[in-house]
PDB file of N, CA and C in Angstrom:
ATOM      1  N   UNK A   1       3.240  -4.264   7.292  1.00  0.00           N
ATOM      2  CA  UNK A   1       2.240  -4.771   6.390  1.00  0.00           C
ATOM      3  C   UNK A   1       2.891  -5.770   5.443  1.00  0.00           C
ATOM      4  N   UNK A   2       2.140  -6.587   5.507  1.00  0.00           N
ATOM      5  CA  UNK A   2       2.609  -7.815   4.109  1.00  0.00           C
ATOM      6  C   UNK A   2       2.933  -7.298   3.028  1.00  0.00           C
ATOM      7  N   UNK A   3       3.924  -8.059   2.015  1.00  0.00           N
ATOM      8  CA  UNK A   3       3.249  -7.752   0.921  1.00  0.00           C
ATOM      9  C   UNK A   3       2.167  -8.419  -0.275  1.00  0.00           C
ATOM     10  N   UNK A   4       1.568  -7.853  -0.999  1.00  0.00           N
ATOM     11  CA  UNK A   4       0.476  -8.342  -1.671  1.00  0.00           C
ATOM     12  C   UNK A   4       1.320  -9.379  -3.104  1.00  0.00           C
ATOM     13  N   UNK A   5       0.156  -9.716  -3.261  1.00  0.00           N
ATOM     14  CA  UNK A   5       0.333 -11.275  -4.190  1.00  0.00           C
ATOM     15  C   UNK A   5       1.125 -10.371  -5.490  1.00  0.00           C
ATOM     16  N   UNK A   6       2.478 -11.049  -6.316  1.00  0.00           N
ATOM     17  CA  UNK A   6       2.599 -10.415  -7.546  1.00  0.00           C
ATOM     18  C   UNK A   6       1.887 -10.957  -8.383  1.00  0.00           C
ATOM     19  N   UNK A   7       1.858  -9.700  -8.996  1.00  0.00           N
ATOM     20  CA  UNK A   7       1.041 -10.561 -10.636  1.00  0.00           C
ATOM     21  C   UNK A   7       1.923 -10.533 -11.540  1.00  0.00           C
ATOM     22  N   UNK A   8       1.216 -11.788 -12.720  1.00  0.00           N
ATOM     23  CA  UNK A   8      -0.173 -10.917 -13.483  1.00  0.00           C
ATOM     24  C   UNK A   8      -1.144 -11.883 -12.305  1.00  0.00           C
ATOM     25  N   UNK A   9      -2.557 -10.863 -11.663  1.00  0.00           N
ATOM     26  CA  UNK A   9      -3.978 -11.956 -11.204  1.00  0.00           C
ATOM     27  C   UNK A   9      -4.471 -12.508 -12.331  1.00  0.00           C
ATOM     28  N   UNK A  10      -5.131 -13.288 -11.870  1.00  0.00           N
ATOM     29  CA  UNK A  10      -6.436 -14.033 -13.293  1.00  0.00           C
ATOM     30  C   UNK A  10      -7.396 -14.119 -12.353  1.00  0.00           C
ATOM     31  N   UNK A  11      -8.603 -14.130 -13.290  1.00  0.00           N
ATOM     32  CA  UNK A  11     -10.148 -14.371 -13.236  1.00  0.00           C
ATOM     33  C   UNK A  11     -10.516 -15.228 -13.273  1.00  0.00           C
ATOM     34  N   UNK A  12     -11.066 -16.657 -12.666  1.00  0.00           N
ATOM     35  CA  UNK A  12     -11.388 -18.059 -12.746  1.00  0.00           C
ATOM     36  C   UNK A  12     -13.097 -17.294 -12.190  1.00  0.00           C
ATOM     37  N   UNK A  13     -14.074 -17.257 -13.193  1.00  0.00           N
ATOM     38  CA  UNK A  13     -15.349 -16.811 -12.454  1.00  0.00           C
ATOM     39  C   UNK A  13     -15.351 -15.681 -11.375  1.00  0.00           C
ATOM     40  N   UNK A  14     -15.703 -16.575 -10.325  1.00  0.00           N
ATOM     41  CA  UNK A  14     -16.064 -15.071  -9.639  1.00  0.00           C
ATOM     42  C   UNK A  14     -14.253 -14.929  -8.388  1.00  0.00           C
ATOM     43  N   UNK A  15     -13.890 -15.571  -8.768  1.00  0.00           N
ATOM     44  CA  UNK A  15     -12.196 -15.804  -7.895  1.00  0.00           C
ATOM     45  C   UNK A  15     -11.221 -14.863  -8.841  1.00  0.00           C
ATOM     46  N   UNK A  16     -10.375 -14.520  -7.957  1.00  0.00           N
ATOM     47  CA  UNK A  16      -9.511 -13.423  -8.280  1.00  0.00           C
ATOM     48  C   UNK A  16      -8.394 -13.865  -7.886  1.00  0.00           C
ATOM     49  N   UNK A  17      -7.394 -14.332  -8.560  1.00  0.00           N
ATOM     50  CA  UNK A  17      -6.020 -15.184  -8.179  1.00  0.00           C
ATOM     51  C   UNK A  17      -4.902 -14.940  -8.488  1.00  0.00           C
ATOM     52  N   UNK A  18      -3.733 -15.265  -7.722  1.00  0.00           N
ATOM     53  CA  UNK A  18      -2.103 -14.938  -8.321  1.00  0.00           C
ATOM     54  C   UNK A  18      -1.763 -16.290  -8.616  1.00  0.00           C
ATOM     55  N   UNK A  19      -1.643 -16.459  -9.844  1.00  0.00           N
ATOM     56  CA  UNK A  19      -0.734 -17.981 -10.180  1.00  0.00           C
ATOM     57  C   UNK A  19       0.546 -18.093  -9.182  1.00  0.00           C
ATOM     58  N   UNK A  20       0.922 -17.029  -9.307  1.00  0.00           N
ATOM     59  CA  UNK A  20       2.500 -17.526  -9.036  1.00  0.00           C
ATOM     60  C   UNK A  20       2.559 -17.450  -7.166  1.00  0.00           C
ATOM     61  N   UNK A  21       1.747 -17.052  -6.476  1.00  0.00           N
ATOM     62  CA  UNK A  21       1.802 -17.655  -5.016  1.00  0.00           C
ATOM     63  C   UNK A  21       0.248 -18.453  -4.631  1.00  0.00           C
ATOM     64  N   UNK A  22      -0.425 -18.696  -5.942  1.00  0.00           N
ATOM     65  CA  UNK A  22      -1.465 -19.751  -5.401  1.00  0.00           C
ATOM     66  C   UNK A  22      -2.530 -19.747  -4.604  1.00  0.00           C
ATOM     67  N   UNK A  23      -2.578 -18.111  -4.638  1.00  0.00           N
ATOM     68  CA  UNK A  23      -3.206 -17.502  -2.930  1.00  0.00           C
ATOM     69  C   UNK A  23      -4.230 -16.116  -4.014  1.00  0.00           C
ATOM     70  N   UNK A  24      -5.907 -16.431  -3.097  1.00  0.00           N
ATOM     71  CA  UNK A  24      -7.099 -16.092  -3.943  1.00  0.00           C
ATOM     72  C   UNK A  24      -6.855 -14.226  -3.120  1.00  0.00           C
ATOM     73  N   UNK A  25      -6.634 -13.498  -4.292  1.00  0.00           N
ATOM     74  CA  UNK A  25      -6.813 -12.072  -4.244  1.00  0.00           C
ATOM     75  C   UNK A  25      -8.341 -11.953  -3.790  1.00  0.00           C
ATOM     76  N   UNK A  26      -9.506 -12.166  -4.084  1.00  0.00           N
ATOM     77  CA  UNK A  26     -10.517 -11.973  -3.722  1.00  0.00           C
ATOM     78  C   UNK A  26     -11.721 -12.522  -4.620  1.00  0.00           C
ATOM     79  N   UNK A  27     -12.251 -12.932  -3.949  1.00  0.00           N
ATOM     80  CA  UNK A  27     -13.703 -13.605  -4.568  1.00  0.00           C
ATOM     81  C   UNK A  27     -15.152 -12.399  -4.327  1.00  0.00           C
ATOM     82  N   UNK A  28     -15.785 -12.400  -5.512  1.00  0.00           N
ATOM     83  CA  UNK A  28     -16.182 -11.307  -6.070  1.00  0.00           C
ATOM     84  C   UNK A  28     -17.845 -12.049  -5.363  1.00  0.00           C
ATOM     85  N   UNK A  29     -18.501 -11.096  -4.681  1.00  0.00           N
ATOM     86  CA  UNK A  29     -19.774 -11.302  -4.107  1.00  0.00           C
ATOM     87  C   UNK A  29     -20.954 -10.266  -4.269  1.00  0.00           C
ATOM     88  N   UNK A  30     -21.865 -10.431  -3.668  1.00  0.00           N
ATOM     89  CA  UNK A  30     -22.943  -9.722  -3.556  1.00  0.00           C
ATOM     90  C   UNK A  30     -23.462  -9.085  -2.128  1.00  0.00           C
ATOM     91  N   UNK A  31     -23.695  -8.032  -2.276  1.00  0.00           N
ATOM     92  CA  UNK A  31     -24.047  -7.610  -0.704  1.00  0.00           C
ATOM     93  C   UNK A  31     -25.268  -7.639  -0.650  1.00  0.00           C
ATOM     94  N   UNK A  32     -26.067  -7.894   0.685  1.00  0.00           N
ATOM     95  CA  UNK A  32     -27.101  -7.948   0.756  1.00  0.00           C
ATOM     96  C   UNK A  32     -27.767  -7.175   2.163  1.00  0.00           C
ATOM     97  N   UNK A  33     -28.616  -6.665   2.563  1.00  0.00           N
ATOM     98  CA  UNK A  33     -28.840  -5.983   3.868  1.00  0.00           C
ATOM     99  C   UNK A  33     -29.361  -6.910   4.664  1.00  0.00           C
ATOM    100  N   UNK A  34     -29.141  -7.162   6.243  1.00  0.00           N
ATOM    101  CA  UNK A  34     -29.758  -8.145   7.552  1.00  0.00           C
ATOM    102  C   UNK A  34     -29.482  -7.182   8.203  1.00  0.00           C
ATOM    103  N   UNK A  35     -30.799  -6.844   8.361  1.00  0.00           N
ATOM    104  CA  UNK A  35     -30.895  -5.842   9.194  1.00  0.00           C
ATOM    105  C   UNK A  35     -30.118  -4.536   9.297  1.00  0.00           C
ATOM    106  N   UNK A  36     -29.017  -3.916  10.385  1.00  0.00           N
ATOM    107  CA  UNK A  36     -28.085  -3.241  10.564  1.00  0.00           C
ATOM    108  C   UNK A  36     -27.266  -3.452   9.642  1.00  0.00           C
ATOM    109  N   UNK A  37     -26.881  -4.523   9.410  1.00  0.00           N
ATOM    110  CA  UNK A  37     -25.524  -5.077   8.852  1.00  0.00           C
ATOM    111  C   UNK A  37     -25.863  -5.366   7.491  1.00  0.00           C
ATOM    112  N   UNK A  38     -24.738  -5.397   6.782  1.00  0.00           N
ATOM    113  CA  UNK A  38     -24.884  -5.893   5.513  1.00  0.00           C
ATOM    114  C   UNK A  38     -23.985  -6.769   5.078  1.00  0.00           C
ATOM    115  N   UNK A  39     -24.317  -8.291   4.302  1.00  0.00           N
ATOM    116  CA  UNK A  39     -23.710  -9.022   4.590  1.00  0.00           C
ATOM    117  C   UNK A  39     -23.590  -9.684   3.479  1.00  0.00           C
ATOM    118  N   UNK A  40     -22.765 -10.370   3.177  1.00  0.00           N
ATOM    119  CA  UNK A  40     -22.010 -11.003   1.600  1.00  0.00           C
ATOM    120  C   UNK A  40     -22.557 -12.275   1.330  1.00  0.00           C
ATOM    121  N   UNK A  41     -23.228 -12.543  -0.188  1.00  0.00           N
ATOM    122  CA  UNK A  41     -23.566 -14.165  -0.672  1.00  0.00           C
ATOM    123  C   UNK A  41     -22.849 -14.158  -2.015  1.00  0.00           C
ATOM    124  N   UNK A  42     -22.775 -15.615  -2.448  1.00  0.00           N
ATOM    125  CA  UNK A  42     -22.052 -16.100  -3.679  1.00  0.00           C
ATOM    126  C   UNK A  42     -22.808 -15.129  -4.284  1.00  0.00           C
ATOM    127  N   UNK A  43     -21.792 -14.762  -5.356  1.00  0.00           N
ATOM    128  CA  UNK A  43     -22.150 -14.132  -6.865  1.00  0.00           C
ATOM    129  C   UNK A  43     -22.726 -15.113  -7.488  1.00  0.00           C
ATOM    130  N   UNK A  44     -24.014 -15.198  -7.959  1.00  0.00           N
ATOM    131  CA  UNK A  44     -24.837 -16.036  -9.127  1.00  0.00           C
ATOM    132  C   UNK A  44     -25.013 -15.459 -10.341  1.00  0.00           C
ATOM    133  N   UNK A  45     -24.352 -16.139 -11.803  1.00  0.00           N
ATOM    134  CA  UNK A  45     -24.287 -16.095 -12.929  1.00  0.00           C
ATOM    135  C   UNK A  45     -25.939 -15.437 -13.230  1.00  0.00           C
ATOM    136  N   UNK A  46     -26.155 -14.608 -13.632  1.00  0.00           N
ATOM    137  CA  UNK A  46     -27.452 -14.196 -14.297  1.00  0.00           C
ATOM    138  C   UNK A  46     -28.194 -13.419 -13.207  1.00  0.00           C
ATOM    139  N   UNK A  47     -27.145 -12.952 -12.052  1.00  0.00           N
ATOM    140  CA  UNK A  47     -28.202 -12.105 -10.828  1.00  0.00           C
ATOM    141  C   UNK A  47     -27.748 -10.425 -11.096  1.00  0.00           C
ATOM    142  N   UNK A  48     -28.543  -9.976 -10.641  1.00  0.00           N
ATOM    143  CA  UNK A  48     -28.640  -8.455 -10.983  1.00  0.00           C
ATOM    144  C   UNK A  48     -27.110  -7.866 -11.164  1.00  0.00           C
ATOM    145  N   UNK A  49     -26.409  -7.856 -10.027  1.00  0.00           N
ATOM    146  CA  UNK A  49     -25.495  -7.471  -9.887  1.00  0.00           C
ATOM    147  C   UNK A  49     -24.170  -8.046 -10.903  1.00  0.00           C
ATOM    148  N   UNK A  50     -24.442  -9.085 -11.653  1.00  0.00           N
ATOM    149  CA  UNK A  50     -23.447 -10.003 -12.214  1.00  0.00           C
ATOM    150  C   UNK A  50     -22.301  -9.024 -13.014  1.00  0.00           C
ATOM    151  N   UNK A  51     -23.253  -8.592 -13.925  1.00  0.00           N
ATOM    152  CA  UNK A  51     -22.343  -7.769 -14.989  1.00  0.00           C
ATOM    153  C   UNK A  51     -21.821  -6.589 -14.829  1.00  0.00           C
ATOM    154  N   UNK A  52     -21.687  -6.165 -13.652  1.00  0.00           N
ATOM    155  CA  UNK A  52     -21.012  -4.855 -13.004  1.00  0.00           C
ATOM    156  C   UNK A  52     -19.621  -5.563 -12.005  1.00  0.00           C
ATOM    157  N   UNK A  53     -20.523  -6.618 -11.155  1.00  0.00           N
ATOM    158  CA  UNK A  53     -19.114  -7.050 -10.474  1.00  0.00           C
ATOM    159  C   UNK A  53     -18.637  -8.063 -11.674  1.00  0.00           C
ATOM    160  N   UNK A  54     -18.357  -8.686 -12.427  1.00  0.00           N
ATOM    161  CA  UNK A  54     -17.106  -9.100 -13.333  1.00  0.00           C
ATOM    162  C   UNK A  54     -16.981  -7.750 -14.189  1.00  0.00           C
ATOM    163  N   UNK A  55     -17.218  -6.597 -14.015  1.00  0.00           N
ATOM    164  CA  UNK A  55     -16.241  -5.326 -14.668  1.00  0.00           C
ATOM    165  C   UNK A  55     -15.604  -4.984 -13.684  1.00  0.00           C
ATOM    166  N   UNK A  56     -15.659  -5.330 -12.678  1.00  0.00           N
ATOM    167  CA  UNK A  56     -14.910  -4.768 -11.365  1.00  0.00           C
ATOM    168  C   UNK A  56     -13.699  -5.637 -11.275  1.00  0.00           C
ATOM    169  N   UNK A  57     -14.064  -7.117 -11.514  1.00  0.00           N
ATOM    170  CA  UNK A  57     -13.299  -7.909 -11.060  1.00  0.00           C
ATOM    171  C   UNK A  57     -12.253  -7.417 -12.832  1.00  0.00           C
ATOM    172  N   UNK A  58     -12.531  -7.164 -13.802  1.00  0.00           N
ATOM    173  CA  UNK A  58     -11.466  -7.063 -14.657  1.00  0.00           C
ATOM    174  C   UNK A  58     -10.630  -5.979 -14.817  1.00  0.00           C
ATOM    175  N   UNK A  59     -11.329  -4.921 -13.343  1.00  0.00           N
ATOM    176  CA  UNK A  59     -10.176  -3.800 -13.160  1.00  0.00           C
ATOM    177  C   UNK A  59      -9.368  -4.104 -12.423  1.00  0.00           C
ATOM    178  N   UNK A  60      -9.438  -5.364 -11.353  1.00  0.00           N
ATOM    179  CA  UNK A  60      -9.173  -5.555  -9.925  1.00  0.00           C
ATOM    180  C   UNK A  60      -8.200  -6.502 -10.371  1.00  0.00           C
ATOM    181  N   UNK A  61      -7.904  -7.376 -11.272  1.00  0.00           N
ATOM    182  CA  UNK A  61      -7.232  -8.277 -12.221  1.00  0.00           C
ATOM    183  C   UNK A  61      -5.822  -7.124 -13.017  1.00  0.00           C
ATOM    184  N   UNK A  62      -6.426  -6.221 -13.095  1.00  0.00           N
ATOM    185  CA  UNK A  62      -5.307  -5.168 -13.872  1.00  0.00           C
ATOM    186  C   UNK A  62      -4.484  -4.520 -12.617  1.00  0.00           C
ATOM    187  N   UNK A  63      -4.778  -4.222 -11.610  1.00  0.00           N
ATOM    188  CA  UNK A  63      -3.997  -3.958 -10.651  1.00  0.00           C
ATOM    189  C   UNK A  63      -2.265  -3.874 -10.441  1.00  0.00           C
ATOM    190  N   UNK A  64      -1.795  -4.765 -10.470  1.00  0.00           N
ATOM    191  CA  UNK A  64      -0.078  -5.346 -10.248  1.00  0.00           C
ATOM    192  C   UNK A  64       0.099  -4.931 -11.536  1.00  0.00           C
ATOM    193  N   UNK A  65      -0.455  -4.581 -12.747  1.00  0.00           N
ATOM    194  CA  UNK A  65       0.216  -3.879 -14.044  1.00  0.00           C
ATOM    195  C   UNK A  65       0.315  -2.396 -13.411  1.00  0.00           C
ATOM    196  N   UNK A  66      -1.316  -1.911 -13.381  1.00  0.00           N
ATOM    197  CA  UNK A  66      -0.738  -0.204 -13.014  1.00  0.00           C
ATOM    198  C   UNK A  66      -0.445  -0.051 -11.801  1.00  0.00           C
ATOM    199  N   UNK A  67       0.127  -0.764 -11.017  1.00  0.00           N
ATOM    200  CA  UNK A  67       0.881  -0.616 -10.149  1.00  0.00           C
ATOM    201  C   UNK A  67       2.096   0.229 -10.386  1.00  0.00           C
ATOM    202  N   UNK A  68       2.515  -1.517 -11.651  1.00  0.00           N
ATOM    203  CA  UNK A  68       4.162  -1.191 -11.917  1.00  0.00           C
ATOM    204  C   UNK A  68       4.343  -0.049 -12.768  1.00  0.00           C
ATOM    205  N   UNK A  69       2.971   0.515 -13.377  1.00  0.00           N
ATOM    206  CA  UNK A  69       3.005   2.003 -14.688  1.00  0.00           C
ATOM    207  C   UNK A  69       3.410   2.764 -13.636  1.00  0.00           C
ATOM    208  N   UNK A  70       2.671   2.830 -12.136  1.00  0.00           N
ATOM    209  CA  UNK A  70       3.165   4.432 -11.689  1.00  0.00           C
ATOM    210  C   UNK A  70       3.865   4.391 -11.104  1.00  0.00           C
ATOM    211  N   UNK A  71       4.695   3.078 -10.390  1.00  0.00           N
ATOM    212  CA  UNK A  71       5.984   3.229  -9.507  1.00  0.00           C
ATOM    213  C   UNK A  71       7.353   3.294 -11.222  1.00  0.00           C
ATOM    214  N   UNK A  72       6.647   3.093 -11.939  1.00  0.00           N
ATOM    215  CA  UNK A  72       7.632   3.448 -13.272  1.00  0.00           C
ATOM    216  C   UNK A  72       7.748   4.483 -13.643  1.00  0.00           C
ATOM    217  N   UNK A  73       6.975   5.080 -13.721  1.00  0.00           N
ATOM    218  CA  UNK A  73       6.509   7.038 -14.009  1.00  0.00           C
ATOM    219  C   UNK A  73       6.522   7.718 -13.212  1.00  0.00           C
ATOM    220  N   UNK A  74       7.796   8.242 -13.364  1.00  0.00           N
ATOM    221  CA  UNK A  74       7.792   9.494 -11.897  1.00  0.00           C
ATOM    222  C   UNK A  74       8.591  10.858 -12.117  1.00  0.00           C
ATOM    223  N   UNK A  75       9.930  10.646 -12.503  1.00  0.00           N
ATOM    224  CA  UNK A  75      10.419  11.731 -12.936  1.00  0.00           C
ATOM    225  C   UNK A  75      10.641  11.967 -14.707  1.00  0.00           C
ATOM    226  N   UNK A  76      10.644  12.734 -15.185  1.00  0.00           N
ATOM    227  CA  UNK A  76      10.709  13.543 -16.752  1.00  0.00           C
ATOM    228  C   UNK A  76      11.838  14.241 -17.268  1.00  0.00           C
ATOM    229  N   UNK A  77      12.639  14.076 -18.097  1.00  0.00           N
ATOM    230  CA  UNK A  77      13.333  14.942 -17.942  1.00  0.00           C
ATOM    231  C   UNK A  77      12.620  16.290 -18.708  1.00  0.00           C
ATOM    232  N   UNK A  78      13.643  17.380 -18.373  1.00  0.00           N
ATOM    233  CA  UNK A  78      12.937  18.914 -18.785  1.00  0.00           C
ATOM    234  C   UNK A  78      14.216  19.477 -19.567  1.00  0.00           C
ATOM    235  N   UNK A  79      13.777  20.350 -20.766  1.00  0.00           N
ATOM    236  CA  UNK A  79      15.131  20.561 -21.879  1.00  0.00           C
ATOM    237  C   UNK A  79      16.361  21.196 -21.014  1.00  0.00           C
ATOM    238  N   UNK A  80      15.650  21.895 -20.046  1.00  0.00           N
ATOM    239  CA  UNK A  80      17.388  22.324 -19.380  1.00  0.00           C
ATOM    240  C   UNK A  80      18.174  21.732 -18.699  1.00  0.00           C
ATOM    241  N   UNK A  81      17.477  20.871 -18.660  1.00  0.00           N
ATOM    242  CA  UNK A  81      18.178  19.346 -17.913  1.00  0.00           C
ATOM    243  C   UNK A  81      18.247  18.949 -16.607  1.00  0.00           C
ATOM    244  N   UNK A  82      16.728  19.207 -15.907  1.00  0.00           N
ATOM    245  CA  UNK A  82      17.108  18.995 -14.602  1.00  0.00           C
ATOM    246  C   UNK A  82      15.630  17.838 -14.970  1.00  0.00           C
ATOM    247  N   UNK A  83      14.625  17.483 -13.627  1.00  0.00           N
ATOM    248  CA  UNK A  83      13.670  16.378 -13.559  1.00  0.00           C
ATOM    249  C   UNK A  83      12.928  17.218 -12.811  1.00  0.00           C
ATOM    250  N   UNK A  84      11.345  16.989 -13.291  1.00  0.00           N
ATOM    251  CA  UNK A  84      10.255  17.007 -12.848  1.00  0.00           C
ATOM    252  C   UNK A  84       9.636  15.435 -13.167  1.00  0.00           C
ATOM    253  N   UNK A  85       8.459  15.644 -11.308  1.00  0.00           N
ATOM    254  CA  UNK A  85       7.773  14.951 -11.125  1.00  0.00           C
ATOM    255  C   UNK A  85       6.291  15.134 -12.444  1.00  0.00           C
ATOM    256  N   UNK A  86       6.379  13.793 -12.595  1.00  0.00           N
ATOM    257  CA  UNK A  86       5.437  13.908 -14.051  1.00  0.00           C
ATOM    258  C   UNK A  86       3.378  14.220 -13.322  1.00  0.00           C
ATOM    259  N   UNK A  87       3.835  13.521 -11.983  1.00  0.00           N
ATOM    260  CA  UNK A  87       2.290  13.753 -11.620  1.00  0.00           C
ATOM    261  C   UNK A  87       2.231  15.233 -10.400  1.00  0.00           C
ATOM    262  N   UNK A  88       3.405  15.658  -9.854  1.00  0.00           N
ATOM    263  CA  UNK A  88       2.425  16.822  -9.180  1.00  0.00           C
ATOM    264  C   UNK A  88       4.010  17.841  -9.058  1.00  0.00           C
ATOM    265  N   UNK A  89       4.595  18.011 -10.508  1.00  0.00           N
ATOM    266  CA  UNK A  89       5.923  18.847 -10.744  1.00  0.00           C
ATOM    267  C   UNK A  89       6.464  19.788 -10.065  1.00  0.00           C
ATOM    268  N   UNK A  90       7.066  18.671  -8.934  1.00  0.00           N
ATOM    269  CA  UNK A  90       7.663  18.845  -8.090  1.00  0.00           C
ATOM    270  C   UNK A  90       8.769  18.515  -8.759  1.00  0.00           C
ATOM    271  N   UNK A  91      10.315  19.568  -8.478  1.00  0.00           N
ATOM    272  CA  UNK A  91      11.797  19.393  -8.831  1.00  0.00           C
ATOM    273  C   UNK A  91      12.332  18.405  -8.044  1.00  0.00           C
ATOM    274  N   UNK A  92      12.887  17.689  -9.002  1.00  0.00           N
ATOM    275  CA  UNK A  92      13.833  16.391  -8.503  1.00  0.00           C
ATOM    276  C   UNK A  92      14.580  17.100  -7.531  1.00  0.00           C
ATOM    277  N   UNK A  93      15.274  16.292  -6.304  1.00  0.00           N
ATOM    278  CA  UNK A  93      14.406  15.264  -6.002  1.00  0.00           C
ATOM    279  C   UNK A  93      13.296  15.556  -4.752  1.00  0.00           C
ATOM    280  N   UNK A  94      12.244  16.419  -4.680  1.00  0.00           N
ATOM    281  CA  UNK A  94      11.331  16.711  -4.204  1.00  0.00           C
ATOM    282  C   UNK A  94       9.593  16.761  -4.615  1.00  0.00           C
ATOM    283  N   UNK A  95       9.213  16.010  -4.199  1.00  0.00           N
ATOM    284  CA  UNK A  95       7.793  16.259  -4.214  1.00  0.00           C
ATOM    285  C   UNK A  95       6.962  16.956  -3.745  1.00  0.00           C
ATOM    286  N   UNK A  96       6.002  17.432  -4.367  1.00  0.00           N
ATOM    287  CA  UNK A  96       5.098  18.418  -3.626  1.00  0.00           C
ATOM    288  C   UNK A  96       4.396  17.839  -2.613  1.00  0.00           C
ATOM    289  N   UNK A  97       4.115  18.466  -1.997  1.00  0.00           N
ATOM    290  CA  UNK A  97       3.536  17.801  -0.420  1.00  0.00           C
ATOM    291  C   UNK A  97       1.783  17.058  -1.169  1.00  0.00           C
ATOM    292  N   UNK A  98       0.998  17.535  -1.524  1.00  0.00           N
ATOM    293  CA  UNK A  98       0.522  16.804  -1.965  1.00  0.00           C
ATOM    294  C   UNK A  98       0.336  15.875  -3.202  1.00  0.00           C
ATOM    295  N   UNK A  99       1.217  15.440  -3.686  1.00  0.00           N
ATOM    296  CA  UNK A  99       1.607  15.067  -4.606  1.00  0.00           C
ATOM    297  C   UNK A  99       1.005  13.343  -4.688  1.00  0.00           C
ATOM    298  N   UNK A 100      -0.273  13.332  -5.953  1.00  0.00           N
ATOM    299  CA  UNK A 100      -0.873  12.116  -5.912  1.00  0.00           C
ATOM    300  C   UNK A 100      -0.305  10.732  -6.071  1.00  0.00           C
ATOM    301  N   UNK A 101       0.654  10.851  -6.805  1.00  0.00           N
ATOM    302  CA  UNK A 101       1.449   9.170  -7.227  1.00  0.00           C
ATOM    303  C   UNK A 101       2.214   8.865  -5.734  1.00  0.00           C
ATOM    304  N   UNK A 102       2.783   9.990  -4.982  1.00  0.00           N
ATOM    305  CA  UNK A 102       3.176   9.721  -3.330  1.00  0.00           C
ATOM    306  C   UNK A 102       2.350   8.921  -2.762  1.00  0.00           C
ATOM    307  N   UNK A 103       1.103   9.831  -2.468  1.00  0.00           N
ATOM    308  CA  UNK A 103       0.246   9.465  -1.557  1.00  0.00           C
ATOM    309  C   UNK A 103      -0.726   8.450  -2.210  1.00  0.00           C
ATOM    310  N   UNK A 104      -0.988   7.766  -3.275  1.00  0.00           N
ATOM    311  CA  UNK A 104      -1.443   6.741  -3.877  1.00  0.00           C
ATOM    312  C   UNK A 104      -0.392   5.442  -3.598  1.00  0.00           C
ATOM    313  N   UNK A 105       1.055   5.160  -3.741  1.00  0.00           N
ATOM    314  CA  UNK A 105       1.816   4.183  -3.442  1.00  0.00           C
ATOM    315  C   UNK A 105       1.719   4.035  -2.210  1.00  0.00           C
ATOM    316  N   UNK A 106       2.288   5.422  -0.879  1.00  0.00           N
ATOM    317  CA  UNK A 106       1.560   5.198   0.599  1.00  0.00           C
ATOM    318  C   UNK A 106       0.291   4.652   0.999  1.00  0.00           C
ATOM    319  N   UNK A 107      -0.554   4.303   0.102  1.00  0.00           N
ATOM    320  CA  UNK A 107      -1.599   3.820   0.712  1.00  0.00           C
ATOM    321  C   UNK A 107      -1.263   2.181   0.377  1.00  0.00           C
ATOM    322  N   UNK A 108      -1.001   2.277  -1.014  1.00  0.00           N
ATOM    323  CA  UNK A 108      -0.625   0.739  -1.478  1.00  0.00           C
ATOM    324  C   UNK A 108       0.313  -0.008  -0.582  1.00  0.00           C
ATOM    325  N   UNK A 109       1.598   0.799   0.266  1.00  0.00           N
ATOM    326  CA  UNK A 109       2.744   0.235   0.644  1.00  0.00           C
ATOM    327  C   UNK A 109       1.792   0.063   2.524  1.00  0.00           C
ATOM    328  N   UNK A 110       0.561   0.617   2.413  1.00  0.00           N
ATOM    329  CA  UNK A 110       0.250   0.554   4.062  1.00  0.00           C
ATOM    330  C   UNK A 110       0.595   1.712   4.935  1.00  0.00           C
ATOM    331  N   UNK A 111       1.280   2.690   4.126  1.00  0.00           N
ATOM    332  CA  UNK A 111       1.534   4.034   5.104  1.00  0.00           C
ATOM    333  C   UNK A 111       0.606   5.275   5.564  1.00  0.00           C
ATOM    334  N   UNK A 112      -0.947   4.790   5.214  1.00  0.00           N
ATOM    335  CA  UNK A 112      -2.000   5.582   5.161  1.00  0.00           C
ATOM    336  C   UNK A 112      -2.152   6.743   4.425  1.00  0.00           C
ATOM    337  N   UNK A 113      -1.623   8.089   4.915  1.00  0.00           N
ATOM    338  CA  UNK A 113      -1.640   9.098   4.221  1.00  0.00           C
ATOM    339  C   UNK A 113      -0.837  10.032   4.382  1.00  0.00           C
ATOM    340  N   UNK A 114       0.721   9.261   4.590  1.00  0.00           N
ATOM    341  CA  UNK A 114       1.766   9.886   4.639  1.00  0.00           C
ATOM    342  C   UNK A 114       2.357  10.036   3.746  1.00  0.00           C
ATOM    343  N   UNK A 115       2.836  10.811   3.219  1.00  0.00           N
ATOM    344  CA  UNK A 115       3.672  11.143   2.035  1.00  0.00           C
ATOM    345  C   UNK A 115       5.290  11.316   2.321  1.00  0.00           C
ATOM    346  N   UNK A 116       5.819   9.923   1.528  1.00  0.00           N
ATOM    347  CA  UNK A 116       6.999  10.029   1.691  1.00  0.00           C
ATOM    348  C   UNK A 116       7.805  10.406   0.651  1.00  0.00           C
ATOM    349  N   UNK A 117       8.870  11.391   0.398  1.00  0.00           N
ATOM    350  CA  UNK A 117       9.779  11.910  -0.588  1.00  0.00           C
ATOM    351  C   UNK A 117      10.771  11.171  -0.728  1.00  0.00           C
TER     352      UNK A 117
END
């Protein structure tokens, strides 16, 4: 799997962008039903949907920050001096098998729903 654009993204309207490789994270649309299928038109300023997708797009913009919060946050230290995992306290250096900050980066890194220690 590739890897994804670094940030910081920005918001230019309904475009979702990485300055620093120039390349559009995603442009923010509207779904609409044809028939079976359902199928995507420009986002229009003042249409129903407007003010929900630009709150989306300003979570989707924060991304590559909490990225870097939870590949930053992982182990703690503990007064007797060994490390726990801060999200599913598991003893250094082991994680609990289901352990969410694992299996949240595995999905980010493309590994589906494998959990790697």
């Amino acid at each position: 799997m590739a890897e994804h654009s670094s940030g910081p993204w920005e918001q230019t309207g309904t475009i979702i962008w990485s300055p620093s490789s120039k390349a559009v994270v995603c442009n923010l649309s509207e779904p609409y039903p044809d028939g079976y299928l359902v199928k995507h038109q420009e986002l229009r300023l003042g249409s129903q949907g407007w003010d929900e997708a630009m709150a989306n797009g300003s979570l989707v913009i924060t991304a590559p920050a909490l990225l870097a919060l939870v590949e930053a946050v992982e182990w703690v230290h503990l007064a007797w001096g060994g490390m726990m995992c801060a999200w599913c306290k598991g003893i250094y250096p082991n994680h609990a098998p289901d352990c969410r900050r694992q299996r949240a980066l595995a999905r980010v890194r493309g590994e589906g729903n494998e959990v790697q220690a």
